[in-house]
N, C-alpha and C. Protein backbone atom coordinates (compact mmCIF):
# COMPACT_ATOMS: atom_id res chain seq x y z
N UNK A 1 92.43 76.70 89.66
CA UNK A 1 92.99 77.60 88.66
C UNK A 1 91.86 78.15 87.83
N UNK A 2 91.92 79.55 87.74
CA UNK A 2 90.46 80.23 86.76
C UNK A 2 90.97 79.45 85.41
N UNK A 3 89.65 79.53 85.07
CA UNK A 3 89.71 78.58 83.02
C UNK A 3 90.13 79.90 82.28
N UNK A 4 90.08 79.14 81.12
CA UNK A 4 91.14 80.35 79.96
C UNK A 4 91.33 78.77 78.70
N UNK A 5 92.14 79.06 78.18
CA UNK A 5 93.03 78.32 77.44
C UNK A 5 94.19 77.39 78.21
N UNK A 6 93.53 75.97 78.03
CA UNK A 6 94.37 74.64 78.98
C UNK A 6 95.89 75.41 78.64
N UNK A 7 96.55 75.44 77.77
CA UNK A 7 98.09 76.08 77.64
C UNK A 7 98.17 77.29 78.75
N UNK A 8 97.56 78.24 78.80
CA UNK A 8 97.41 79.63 79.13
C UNK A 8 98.10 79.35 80.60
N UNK A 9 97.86 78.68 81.39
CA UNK A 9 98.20 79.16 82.91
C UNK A 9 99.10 78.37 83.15
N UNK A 10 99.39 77.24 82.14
CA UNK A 10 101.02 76.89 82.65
C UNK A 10 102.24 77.42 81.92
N UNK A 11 102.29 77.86 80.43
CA UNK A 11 102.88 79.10 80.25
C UNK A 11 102.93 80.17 80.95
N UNK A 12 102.08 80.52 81.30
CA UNK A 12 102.09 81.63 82.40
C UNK A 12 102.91 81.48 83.10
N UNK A 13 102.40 80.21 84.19
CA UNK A 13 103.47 79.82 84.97
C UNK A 13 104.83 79.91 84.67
N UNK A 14 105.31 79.50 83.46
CA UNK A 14 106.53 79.02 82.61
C UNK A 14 107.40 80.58 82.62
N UNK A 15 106.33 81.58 82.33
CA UNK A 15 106.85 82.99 82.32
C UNK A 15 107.09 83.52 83.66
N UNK A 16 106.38 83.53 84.66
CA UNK A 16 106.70 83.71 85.64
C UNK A 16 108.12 83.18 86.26
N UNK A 17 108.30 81.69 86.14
CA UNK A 17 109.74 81.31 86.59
C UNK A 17 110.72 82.28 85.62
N UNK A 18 110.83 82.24 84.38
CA UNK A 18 111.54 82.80 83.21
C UNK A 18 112.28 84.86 84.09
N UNK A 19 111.12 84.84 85.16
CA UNK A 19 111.99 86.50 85.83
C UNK A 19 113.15 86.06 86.47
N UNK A 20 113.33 84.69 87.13
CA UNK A 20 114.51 84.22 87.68
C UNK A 20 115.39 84.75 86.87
N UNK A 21 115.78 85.08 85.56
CA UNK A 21 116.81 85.01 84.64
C UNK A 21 117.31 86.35 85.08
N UNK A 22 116.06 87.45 85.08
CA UNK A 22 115.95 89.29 85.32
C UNK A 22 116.51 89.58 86.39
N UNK A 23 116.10 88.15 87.63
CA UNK A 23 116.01 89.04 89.17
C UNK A 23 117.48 89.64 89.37
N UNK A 24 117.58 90.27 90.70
CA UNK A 24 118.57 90.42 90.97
C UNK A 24 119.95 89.47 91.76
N UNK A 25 120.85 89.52 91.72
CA UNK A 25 121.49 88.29 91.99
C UNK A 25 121.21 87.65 93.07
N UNK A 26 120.78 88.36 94.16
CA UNK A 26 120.01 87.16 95.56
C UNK A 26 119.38 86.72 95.12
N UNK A 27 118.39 86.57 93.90
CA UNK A 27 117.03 86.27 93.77
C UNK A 27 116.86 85.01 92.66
N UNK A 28 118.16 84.80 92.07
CA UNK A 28 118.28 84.06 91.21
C UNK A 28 117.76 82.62 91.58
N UNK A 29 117.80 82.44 92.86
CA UNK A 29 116.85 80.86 93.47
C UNK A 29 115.91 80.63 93.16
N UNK A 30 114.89 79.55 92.85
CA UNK A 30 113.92 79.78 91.84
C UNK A 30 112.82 79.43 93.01
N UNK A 31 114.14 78.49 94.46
CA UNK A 31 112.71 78.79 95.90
C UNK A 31 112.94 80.24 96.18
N UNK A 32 113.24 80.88 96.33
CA UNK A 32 113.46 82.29 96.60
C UNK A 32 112.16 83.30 96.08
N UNK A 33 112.56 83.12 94.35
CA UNK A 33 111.54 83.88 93.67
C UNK A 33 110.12 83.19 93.71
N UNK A 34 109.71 82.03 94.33
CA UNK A 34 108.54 81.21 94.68
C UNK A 34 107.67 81.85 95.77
N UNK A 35 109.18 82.53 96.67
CA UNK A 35 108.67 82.29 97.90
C UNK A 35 108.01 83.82 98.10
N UNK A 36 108.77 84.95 97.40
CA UNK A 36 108.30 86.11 97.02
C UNK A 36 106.81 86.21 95.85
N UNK A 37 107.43 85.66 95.28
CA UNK A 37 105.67 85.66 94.40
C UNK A 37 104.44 85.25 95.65
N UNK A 38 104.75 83.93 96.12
CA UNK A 38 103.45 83.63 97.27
C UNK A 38 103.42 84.63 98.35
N UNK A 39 104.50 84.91 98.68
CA UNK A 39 103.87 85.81 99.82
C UNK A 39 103.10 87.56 98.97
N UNK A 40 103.32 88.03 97.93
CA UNK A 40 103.02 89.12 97.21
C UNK A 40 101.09 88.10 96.63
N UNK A 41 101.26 87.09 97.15
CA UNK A 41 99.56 86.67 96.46
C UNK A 41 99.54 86.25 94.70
N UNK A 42 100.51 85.84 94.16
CA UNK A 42 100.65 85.85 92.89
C UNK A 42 100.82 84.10 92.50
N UNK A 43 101.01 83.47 93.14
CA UNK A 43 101.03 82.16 93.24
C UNK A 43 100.84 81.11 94.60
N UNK A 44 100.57 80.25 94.54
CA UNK A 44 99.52 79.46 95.59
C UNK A 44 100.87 78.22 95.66
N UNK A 45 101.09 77.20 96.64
CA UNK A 45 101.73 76.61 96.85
C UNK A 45 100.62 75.30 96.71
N UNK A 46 100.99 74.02 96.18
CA UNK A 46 99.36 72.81 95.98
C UNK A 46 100.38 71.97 96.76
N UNK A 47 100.05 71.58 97.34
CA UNK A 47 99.62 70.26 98.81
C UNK A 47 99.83 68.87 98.32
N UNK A 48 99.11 68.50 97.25
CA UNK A 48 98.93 67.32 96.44
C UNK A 48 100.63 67.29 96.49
N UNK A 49 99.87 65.39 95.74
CA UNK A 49 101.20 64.61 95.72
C UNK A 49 102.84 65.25 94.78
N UNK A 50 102.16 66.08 93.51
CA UNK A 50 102.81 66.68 92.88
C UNK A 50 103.73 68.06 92.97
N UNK A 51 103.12 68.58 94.50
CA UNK A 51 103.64 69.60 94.96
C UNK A 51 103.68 70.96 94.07
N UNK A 52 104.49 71.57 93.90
CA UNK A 52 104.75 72.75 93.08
C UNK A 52 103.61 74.07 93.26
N UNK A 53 104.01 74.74 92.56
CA UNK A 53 103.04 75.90 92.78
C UNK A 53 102.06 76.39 91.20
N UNK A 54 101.15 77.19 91.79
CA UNK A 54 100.10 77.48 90.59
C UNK A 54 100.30 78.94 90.37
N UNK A 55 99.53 79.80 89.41
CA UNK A 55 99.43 81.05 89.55
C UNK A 55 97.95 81.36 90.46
N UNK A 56 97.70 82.38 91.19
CA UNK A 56 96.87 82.76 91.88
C UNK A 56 95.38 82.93 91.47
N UNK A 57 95.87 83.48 90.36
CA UNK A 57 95.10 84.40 89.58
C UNK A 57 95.09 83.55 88.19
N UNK A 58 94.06 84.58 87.22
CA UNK A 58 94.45 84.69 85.57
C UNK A 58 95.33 84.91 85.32
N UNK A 59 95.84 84.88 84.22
CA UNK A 59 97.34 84.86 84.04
C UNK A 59 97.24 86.74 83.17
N UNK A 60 95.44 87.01 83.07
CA UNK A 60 94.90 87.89 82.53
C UNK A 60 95.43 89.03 83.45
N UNK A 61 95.20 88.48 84.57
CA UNK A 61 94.93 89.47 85.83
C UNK A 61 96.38 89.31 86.85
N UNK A 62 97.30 89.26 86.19
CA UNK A 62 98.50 89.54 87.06
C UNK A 62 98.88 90.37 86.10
N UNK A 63 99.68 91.63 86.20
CA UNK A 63 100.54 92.52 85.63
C UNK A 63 102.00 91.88 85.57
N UNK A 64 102.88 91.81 84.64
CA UNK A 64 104.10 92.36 84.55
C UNK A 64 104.97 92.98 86.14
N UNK A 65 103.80 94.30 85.97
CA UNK A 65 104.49 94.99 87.37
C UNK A 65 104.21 94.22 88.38
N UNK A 66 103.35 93.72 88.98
CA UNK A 66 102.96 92.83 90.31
C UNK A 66 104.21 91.67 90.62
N UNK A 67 104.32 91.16 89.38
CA UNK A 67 106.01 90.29 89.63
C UNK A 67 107.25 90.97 89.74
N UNK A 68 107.08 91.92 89.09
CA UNK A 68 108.47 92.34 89.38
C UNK A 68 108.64 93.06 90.30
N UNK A 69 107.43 94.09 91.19
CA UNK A 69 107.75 94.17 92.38
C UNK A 69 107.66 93.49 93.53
N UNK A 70 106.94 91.84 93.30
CA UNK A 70 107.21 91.06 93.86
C UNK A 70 109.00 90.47 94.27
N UNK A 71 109.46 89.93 93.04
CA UNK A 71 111.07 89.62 93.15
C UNK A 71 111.60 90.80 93.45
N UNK A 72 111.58 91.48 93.16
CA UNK A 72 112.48 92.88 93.02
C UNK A 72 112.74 93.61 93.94
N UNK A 73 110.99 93.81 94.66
CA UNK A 73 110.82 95.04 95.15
C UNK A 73 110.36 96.08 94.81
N UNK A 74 109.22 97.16 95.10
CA UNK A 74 109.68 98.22 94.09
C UNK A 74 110.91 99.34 94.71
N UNK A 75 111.62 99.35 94.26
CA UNK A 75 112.63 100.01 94.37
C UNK A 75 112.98 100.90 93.02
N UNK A 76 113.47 102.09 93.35
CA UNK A 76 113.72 103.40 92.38
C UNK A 76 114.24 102.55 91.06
N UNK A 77 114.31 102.98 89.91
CA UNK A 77 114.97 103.02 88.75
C UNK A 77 116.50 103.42 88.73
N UNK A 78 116.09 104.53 89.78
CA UNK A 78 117.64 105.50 89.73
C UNK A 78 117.54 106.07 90.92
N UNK A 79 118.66 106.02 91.70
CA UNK A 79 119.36 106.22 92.73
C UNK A 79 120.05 107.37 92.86
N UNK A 80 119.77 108.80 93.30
CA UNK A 80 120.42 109.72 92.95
C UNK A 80 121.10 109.80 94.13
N UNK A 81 122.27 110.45 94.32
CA UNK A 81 123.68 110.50 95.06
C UNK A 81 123.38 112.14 95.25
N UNK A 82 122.61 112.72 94.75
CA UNK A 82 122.49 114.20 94.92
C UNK A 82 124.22 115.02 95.47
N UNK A 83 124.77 114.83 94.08
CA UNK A 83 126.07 115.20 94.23
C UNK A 83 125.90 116.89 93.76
N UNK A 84 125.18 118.11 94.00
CA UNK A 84 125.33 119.02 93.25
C UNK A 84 125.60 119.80 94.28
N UNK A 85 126.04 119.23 95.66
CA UNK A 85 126.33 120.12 96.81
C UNK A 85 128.07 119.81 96.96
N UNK A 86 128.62 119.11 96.11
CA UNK A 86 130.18 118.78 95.91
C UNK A 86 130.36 119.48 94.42
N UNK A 87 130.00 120.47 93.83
CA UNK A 87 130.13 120.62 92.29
C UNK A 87 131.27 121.49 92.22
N UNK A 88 132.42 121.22 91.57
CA UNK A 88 133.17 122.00 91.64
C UNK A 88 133.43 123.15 90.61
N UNK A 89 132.25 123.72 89.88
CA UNK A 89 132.34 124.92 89.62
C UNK A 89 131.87 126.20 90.78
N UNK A 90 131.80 125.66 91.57
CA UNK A 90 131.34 126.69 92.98
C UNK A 90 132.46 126.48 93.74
N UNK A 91 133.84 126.91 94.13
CA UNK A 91 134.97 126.86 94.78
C UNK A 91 134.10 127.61 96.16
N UNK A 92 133.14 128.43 96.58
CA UNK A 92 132.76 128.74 97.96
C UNK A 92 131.80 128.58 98.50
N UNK A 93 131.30 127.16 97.99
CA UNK A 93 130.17 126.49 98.23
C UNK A 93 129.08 127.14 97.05
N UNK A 94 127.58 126.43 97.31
CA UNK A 94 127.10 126.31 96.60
C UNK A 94 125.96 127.28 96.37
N UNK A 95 125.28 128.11 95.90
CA UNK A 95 124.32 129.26 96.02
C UNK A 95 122.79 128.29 96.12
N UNK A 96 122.33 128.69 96.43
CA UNK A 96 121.21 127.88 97.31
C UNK A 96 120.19 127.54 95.67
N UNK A 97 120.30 127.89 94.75
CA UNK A 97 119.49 128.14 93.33
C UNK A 97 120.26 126.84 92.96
N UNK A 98 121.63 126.46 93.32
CA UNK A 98 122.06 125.22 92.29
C UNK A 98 121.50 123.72 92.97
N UNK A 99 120.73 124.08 94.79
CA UNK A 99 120.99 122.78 94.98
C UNK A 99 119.16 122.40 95.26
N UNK A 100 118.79 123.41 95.05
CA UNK A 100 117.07 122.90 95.71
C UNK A 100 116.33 122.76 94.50
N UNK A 101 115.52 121.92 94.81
CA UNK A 101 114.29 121.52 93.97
C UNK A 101 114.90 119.95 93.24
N UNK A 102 114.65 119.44 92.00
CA UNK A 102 114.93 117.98 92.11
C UNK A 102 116.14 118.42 90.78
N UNK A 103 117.29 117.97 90.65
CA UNK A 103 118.32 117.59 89.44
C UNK A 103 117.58 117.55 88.08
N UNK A 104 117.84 117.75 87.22
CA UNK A 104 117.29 117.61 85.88
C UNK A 104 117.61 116.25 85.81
N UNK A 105 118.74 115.80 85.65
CA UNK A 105 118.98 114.26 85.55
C UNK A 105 118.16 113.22 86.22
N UNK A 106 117.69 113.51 87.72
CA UNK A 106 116.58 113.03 88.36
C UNK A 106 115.22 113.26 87.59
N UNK A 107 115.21 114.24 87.61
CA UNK A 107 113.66 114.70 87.04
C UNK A 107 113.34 113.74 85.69
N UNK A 108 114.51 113.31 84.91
CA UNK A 108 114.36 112.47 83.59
C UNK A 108 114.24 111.42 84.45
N UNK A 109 114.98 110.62 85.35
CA UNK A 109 115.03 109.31 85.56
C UNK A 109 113.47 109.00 86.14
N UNK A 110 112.95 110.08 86.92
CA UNK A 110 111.51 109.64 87.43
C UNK A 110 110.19 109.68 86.33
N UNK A 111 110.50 110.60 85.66
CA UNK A 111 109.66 110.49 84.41
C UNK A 111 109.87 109.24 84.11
N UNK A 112 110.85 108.35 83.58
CA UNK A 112 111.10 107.37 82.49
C UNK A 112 110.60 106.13 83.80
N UNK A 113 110.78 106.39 85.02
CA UNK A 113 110.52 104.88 85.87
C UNK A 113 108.96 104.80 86.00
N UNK A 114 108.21 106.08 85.90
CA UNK A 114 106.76 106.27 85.72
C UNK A 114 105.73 105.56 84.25
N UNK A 115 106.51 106.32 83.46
CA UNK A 115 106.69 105.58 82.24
C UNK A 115 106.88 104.14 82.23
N UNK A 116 107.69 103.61 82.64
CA UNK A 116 107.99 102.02 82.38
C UNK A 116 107.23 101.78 83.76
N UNK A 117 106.92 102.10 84.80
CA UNK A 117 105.54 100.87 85.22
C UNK A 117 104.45 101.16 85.12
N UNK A 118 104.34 102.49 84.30
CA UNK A 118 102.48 102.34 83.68
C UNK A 118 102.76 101.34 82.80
N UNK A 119 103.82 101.06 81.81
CA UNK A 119 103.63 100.14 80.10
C UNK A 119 103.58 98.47 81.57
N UNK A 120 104.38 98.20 82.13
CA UNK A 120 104.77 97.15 83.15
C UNK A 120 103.05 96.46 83.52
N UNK A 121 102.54 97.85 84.38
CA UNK A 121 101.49 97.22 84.85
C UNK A 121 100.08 96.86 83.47
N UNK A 122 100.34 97.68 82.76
CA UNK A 122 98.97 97.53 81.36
C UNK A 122 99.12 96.14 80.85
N UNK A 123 100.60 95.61 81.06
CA UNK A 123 100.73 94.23 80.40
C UNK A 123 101.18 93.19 80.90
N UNK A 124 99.93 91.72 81.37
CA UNK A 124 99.83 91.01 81.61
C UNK A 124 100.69 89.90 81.28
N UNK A 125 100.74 89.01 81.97
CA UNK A 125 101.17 87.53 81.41
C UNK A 125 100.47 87.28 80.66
N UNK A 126 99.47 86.76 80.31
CA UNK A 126 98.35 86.77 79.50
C UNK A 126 99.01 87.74 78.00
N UNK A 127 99.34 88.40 78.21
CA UNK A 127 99.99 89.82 77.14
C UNK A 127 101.21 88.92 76.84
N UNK A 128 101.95 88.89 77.56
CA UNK A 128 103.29 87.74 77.28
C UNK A 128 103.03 86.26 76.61
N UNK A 129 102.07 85.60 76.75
CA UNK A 129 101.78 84.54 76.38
C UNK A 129 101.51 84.56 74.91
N UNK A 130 100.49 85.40 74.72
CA UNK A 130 99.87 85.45 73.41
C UNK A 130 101.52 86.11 72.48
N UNK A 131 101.53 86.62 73.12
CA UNK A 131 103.01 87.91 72.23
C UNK A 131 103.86 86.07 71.62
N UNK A 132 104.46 85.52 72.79
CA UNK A 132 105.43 84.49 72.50
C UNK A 132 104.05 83.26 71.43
N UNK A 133 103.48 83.46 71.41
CA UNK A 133 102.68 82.37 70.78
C UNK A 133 103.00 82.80 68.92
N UNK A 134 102.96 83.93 68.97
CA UNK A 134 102.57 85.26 67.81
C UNK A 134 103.93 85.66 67.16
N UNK A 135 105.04 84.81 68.05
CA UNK A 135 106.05 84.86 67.24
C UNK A 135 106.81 83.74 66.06
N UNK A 136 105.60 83.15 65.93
CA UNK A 136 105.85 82.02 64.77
C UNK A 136 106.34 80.88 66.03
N UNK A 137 106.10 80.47 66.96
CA UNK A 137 106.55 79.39 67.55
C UNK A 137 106.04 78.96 68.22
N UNK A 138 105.18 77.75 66.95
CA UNK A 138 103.71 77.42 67.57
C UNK A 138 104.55 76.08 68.20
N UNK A 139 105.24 75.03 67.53
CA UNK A 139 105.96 74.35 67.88
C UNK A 139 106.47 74.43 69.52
N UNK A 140 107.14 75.09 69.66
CA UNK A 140 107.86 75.26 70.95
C UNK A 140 107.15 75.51 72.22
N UNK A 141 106.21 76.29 71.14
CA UNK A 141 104.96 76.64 72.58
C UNK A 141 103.93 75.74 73.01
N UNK A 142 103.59 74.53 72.03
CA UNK A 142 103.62 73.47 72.43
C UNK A 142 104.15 72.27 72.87
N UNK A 143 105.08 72.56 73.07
CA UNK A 143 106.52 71.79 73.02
C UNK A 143 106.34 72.40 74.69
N UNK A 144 106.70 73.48 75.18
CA UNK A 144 106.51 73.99 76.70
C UNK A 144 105.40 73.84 77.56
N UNK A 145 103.83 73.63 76.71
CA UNK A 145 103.16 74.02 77.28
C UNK A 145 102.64 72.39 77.96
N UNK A 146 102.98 71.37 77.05
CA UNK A 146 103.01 69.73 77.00
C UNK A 146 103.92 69.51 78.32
N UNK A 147 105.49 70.27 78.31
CA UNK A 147 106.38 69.93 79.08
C UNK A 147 105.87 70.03 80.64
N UNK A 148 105.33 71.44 80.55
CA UNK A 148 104.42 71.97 81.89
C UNK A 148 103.00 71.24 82.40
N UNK A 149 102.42 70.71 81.82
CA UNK A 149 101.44 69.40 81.75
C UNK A 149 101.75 68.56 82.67
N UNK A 150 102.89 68.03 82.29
CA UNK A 150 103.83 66.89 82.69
C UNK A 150 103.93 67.29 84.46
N UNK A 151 104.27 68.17 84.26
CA UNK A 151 104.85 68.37 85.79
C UNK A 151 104.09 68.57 87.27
């Protein structure tokens, strides 16, 4: 495991399981989301008597985005149905100006999914760790980070 702060990479860890809560409902298995993080390179499976898994990396150097298109996938934000060839203000079909080029409604949804995995990928676990440390809960975060020790 790269050095950092002894807490740092099993919180990490701790955050990483914590997407189980996000995934999508197949994914809610916590071998499932294990098994997707290792094969995406984001966590290592240890051999030893204790078994379990590590993070790969720094907890610096994994993104946000790297897990979640690990569990996830990357898959669209938004799913367009490109319904503007059924619109029923055109009773004799559709004039070729209403249906080409991309939906305005699309055009927002790809902006905003661009948007949320540039902020996704800029912020680390490492970014998550410190954030939850920084919320007054020094207690707990030692309280987790002791628990993760243990294990």
């Amino acid at each position: 495991m790269p050095s950092g702060s002894g807490a740092m990479p099993r919180v990490a860890k701790f955050l990483v399981m914590s997407f189980r809560s996000h995934a999508m409902p197949g994914l809610r298995d916590e071998r499932k989301i294990f098994s997707c993080l290792k094969k995406a390179g984001i966590v290592t499976s240890s051999e030893d008597i204790r078994g379990g898994y590590r993070l790969s990396r720094s907890p610096e150097k994994i993104s946000v985005l790297e897990v979640t298109d690990a569990v996830e996938g990357n898959n669209p934000l938004f799913d367009c149905k490109e319904i503007r060839g059924d619109c029923a203000l055109f009773e004799d079909g559709q004039p070729e100006w209403a249906c080409s080029g991309v939906c305005g409604i699309h055009a927002v949804m790809l902006r905003a999914e661009r948007a949320m995995r540039a902020e996704l990928v800029r912020t680390s676990l490492a970014t998550l760790v410190t954030g939850m440390a920084r919320k007054g809960m020094p207690d707990t975060f030692r309280s987790v980070a002791g628990w993760l020790a243990d294990r």
